[in-house]
N, C-alpha and C. Protein backbone atom coordinates (compact mmCIF):
# COMPACT_ATOMS: atom_id res chain seq x y z
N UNK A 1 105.25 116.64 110.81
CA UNK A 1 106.32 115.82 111.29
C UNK A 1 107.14 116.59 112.30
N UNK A 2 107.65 116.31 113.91
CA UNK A 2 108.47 116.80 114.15
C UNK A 2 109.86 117.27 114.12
N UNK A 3 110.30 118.11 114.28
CA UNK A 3 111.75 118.91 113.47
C UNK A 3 113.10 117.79 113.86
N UNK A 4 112.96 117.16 114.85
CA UNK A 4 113.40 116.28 115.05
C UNK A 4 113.62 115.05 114.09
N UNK A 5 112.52 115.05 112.91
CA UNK A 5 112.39 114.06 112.06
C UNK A 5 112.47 115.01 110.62
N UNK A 6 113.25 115.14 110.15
CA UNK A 6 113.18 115.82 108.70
C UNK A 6 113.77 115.10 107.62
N UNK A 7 113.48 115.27 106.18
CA UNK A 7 114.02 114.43 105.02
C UNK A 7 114.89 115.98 104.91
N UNK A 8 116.08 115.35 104.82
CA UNK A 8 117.34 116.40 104.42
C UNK A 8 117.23 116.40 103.30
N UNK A 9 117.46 117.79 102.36
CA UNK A 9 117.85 117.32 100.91
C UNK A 9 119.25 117.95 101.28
N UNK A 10 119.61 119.37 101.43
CA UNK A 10 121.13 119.61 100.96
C UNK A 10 121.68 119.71 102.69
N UNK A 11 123.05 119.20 102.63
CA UNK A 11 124.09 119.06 102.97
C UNK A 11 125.47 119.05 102.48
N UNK A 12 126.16 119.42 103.32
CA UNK A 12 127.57 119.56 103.50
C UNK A 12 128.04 118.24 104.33
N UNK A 13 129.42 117.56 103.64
CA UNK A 13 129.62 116.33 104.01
C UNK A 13 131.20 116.28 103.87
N UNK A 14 132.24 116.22 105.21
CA UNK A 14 133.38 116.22 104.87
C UNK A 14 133.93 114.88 104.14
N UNK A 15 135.00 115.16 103.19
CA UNK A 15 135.33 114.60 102.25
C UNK A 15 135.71 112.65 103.17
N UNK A 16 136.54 112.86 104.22
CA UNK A 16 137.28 112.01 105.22
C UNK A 16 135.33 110.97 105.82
N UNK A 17 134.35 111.68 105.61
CA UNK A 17 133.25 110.97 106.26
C UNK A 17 133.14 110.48 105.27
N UNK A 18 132.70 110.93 104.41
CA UNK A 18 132.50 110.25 103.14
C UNK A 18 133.02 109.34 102.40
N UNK A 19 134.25 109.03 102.63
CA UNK A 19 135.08 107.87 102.18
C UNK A 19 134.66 106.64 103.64
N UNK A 20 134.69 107.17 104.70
CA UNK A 20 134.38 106.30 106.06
C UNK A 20 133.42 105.52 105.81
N UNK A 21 132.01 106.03 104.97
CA UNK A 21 130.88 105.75 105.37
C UNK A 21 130.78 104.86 104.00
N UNK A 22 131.54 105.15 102.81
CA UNK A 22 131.70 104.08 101.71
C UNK A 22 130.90 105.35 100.34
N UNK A 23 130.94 106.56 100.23
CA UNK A 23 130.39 107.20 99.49
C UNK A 23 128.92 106.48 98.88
N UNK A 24 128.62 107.27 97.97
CA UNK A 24 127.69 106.57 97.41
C UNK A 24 127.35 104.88 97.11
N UNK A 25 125.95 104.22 96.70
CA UNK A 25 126.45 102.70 96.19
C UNK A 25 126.05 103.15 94.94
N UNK A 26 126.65 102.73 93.93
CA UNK A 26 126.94 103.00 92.77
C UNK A 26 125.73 102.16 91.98
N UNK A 27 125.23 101.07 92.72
CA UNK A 27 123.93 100.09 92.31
C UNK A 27 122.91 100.63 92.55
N UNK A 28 123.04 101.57 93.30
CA UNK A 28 121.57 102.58 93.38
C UNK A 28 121.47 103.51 92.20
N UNK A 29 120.53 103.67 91.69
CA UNK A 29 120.15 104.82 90.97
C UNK A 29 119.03 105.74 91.01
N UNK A 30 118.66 105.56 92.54
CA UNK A 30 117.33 105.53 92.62
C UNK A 30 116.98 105.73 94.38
N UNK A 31 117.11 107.44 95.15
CA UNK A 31 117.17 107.33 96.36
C UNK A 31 118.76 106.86 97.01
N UNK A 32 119.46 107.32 96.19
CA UNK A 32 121.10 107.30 96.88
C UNK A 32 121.42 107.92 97.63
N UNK A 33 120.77 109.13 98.10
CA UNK A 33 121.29 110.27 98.76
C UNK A 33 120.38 109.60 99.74
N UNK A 34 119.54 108.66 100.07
CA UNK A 34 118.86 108.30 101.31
C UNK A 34 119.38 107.53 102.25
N UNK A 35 120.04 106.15 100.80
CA UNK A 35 120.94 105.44 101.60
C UNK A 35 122.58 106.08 102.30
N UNK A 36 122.72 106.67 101.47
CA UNK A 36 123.87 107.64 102.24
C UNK A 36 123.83 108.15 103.33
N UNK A 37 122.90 109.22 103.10
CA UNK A 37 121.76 109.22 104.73
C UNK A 37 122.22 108.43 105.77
N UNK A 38 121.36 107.14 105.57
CA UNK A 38 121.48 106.11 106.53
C UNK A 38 122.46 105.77 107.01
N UNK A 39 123.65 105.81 106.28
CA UNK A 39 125.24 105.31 106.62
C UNK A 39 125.73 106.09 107.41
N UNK A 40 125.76 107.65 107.10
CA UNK A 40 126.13 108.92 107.83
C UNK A 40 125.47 108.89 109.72
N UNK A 41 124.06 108.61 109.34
CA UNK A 41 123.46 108.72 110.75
C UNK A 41 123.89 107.18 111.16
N UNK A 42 124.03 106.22 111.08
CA UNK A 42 124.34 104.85 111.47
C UNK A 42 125.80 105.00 111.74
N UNK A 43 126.70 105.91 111.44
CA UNK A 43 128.28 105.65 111.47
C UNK A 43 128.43 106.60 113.04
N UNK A 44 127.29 107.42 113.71
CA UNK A 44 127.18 108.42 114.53
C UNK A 44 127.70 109.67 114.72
N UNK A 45 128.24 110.27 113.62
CA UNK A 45 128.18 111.23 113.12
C UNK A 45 126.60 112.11 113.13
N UNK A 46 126.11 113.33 113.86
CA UNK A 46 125.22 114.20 113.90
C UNK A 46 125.35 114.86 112.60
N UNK A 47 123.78 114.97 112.27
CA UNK A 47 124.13 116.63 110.82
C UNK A 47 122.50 116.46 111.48
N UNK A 48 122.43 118.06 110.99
CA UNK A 48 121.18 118.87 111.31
C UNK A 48 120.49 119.26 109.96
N UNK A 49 119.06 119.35 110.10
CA UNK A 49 118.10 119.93 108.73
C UNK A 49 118.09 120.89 109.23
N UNK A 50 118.26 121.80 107.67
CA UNK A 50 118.21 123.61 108.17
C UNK A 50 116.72 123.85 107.76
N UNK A 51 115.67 122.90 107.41
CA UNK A 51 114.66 123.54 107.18
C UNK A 51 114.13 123.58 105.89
N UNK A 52 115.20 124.75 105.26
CA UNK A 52 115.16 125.34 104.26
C UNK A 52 114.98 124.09 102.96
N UNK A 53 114.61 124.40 101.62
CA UNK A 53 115.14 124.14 100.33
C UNK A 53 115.63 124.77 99.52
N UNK A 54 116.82 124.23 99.39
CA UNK A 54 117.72 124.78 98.49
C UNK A 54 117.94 124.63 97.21
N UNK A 55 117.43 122.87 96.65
CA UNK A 55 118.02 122.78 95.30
C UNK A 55 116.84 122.78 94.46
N UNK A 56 116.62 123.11 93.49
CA UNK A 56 116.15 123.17 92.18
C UNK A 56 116.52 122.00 91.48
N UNK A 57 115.35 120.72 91.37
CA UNK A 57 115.99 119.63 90.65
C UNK A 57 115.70 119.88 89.29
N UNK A 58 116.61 119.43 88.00
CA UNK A 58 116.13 119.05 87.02
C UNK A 58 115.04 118.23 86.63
N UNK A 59 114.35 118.38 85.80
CA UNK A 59 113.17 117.02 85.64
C UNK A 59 114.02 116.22 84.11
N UNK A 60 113.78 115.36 84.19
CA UNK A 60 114.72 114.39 82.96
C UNK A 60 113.32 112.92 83.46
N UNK A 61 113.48 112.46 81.94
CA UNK A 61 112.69 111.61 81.69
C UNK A 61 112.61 110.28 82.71
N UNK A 62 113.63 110.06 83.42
CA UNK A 62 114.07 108.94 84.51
C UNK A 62 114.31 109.34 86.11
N UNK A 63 113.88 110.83 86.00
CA UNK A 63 113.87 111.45 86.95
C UNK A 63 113.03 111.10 88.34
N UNK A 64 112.68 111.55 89.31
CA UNK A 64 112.31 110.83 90.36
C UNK A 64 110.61 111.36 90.40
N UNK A 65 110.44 112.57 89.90
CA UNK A 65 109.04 113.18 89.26
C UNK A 65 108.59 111.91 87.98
N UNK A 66 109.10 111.23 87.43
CA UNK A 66 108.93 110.59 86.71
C UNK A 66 108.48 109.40 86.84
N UNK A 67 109.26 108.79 87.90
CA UNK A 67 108.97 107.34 88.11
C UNK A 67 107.20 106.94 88.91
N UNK A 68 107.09 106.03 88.94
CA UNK A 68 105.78 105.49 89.37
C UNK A 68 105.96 105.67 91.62
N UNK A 69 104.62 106.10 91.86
CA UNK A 69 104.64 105.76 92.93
C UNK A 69 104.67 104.61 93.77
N UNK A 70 104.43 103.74 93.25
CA UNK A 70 105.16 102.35 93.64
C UNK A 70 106.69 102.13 93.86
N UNK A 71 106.94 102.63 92.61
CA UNK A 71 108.26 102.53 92.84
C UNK A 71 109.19 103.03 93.97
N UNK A 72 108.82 104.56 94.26
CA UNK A 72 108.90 105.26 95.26
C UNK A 72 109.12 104.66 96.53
N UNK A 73 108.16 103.90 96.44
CA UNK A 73 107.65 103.03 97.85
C UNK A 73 108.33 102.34 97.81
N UNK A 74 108.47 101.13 96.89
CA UNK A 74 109.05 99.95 97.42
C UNK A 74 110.86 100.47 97.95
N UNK A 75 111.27 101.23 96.80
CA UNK A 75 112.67 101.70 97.05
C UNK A 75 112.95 102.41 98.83
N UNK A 76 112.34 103.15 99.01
CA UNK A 76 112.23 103.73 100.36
C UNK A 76 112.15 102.80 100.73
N UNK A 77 111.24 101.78 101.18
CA UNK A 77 111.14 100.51 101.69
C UNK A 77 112.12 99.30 102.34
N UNK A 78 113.08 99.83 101.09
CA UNK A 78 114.08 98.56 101.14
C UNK A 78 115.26 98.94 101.46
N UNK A 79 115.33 100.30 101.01
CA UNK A 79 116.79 100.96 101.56
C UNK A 79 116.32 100.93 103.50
N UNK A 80 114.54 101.47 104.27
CA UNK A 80 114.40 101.30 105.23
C UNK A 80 115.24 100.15 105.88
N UNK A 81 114.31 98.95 105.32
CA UNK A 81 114.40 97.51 106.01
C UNK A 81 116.11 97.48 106.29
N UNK A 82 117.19 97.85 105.15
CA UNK A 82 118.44 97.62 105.17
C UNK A 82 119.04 98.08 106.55
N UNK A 83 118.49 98.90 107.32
CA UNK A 83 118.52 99.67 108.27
C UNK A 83 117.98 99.62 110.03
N UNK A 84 116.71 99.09 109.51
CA UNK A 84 115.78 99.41 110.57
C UNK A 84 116.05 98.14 112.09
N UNK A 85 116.36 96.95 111.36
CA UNK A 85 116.90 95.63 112.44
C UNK A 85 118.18 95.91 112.86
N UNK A 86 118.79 97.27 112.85
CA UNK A 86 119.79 97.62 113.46
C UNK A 86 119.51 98.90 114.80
N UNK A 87 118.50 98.98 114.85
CA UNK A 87 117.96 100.10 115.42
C UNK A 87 117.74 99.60 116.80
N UNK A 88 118.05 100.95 117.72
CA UNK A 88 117.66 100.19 119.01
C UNK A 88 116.50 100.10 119.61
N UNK A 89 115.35 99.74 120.83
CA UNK A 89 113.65 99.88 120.42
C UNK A 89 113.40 100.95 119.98
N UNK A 90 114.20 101.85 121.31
CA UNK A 90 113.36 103.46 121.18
C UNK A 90 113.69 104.28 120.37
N UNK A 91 114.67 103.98 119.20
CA UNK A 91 114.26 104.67 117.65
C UNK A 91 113.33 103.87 116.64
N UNK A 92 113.27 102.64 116.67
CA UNK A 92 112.22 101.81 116.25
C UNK A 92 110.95 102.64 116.60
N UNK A 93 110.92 102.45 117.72
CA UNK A 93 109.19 103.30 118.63
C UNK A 93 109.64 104.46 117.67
N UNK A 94 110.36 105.56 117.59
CA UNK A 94 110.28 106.78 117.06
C UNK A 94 109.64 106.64 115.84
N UNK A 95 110.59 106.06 115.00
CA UNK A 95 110.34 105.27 113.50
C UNK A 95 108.95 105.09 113.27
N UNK A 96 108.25 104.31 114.22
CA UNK A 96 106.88 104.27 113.82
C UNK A 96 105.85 105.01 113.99
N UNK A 97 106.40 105.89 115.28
CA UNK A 97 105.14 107.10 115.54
C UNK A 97 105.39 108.06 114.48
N UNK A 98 106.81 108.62 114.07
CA UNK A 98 106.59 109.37 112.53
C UNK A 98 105.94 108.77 111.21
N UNK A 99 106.01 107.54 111.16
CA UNK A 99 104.89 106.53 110.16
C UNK A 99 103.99 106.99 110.17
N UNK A 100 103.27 107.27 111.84
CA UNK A 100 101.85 107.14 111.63
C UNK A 100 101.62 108.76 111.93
N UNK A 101 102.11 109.10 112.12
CA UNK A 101 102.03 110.82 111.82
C UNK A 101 101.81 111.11 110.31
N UNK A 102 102.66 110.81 109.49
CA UNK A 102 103.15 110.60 108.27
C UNK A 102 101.47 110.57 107.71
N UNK A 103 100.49 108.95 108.14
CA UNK A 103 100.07 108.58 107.21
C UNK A 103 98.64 109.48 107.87
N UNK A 104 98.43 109.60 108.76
CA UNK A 104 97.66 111.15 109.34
C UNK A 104 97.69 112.64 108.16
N UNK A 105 98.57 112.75 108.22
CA UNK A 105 99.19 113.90 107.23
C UNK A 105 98.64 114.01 105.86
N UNK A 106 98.79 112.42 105.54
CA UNK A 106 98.26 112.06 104.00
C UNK A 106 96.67 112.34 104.00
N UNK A 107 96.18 111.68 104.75
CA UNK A 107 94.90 111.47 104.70
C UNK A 107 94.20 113.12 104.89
N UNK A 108 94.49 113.81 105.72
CA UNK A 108 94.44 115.15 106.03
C UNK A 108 94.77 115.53 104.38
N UNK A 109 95.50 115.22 103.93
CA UNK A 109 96.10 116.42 102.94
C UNK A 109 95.17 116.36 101.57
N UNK A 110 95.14 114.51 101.49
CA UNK A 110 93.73 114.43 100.58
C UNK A 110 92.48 114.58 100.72
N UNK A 111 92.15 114.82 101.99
CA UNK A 111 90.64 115.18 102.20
C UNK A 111 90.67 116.73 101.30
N UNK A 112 91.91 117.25 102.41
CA UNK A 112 91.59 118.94 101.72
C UNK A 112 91.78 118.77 100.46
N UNK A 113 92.52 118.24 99.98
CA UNK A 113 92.47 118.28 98.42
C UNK A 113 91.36 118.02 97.73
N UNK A 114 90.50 117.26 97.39
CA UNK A 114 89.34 116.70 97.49
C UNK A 114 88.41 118.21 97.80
N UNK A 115 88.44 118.50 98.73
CA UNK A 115 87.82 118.94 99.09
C UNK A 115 87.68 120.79 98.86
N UNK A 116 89.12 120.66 98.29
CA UNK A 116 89.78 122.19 97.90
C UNK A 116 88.67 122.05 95.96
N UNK A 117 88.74 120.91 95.63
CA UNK A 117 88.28 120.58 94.00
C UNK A 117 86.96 119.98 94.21
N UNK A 118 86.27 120.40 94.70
CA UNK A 118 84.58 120.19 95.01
C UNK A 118 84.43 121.91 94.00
């Protein structure tokens, strides 16, 4: 994926944005820190990925290691859509060439896998 396109996990978020942007939705339980995300970069406010990982998640029975990959999906999905008909073309166009980078990546990653367990 280019660096240009990264899933942030940790950030720093001043307290004054965070009330702006409506903090968390409290109906999420599930990918909150994505939709937050979205609000932060939609309100035009810049933040940068350092790259790095920083946090160490817990695993708990309802945890996100836990849930079904479907689920995964559809949730990403919908927090997307909430988003994406606000976009102007040429992040749309962006949006989809990291898709299909994305699904390049996969297919690459399961061959080797597959292919790492031969």
């Amino acid at each position: 994926m280019p660096k240009s396109f990264c899933r942030t996990r940790d950030y720093c978020i001043k307290k004054d944005l965070l009330k702006k942007v409506g903090a968390y939705s409290f109906y999420k339980d599930f990918y909150e820190d994505l939709d937050l995300l979205m609000r932060i970069a939609e309100s035009g406010t810049e933040y940068y990925c350092t790259y790095y990982y920083g946090t160490a998640y817990r695993q708990t029975e309802n945890g996100l290691s836990k849930r079904p990959r479907s689920e995964h999906e559809s949730t990403i999905n919908e927090i997307v859509k909430n988003y994406y008909t606000k976009l102007f073309f040429k992040d749309k166009f962006k949006y989809h060439i990291v898709k299909i980078m994305y699904g390049i990546y996969e297919v690459f990653r399961k061959t080797c896998t597959k292919i790492i367990k031969r």
